[in-house]
C-alpha atoms as a PDB file:
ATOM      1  CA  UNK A   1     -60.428 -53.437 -21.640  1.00  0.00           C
ATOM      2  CA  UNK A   2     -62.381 -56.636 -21.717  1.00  0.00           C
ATOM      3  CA  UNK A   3     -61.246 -59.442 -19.395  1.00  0.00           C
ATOM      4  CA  UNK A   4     -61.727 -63.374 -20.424  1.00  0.00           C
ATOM      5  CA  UNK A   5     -61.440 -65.764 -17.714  1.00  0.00           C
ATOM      6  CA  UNK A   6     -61.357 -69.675 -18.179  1.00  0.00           C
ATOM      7  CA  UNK A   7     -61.546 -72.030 -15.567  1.00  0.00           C
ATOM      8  CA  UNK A   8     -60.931 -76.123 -15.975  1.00  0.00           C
ATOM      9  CA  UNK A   9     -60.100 -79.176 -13.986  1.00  0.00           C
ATOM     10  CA  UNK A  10     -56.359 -79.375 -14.221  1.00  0.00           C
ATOM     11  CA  UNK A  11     -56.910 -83.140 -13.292  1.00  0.00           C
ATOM     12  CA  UNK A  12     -59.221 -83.435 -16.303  1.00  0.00           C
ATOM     13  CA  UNK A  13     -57.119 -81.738 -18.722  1.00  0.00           C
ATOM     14  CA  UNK A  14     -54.072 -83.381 -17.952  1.00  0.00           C
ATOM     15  CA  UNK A  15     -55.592 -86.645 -18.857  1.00  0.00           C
ATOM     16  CA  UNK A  16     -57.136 -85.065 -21.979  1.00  0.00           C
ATOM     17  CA  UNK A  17     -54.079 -83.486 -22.489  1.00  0.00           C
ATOM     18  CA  UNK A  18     -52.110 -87.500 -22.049  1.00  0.00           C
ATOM     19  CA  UNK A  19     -54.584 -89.330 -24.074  1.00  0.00           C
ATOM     20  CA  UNK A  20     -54.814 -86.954 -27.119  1.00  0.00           C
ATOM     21  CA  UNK A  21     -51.753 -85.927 -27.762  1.00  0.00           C
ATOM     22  CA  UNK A  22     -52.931 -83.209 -30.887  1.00  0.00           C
ATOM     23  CA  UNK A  23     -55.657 -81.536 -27.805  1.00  0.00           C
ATOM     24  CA  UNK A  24     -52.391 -81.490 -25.873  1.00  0.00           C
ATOM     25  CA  UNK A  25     -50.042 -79.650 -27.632  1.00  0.00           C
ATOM     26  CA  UNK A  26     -52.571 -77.297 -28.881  1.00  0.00           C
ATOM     27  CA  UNK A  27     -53.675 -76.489 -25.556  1.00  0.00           C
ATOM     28  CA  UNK A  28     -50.070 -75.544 -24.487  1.00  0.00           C
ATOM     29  CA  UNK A  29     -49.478 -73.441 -27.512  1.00  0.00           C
ATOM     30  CA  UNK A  30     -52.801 -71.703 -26.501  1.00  0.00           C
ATOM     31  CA  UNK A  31     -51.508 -70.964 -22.976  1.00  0.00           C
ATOM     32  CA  UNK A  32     -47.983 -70.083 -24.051  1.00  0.00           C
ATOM     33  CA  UNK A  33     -49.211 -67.678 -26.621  1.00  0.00           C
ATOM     34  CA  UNK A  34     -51.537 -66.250 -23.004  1.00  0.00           C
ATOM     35  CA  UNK A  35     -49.123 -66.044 -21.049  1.00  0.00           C
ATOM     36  CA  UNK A  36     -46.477 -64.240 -23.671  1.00  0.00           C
ATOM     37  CA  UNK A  37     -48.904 -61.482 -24.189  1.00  0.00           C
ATOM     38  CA  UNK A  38     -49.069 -60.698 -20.766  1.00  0.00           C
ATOM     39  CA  UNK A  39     -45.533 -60.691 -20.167  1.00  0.00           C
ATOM     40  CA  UNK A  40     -44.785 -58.809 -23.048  1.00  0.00           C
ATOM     41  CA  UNK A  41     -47.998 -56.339 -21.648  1.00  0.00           C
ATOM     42  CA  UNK A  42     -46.057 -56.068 -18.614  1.00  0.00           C
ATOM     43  CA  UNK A  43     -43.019 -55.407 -19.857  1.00  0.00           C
ATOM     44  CA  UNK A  44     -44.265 -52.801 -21.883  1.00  0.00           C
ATOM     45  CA  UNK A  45     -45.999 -50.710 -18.900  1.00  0.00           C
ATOM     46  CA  UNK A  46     -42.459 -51.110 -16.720  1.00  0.00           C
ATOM     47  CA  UNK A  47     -40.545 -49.374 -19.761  1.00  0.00           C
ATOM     48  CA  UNK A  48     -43.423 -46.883 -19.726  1.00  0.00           C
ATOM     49  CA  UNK A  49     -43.043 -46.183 -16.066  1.00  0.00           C
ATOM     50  CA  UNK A  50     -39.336 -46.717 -15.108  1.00  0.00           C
ATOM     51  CA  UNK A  51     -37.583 -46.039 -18.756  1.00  0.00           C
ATOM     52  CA  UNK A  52     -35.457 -42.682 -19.710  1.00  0.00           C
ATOM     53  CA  UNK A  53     -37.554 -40.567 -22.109  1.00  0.00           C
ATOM     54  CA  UNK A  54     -36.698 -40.674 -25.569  1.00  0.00           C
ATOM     55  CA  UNK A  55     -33.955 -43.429 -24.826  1.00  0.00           C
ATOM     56  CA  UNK A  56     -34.751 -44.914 -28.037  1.00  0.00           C
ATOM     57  CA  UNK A  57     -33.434 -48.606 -26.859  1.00  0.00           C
ATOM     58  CA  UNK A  58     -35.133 -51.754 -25.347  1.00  0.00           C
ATOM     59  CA  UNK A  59     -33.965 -53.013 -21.655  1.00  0.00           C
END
């Protein structure tokens, strides 16, 4: 599975992020959307591992 990293100045952004108010919201939609698909990811290999067989409900 390919792997993107990205790496910023949090300082930088923040400021981007305070003057620009479009850059800033679209930037934390970005990195909400990231970080939901790795918790749902997660989630996802947990019920794989640790849920009854055939259950046929979520936890």
């Amino acid at each position: 599975m390919p792997v993107r990293a990205h790496e910023f100045d949090a300082l930088r952004a923040r400021a981007l992020m305070e003057a620009d108010c479009g850059f800033g919201s679209t930037l934390g939609h970005w990195v909400g959307q990231v970080l939901a698909h790795r918790l749902q990811a997660a989630r996802f290999r947990l019920l794989d591992l640790h849920a009854h067989y055939g259950s046929g409900r979520y936890l």
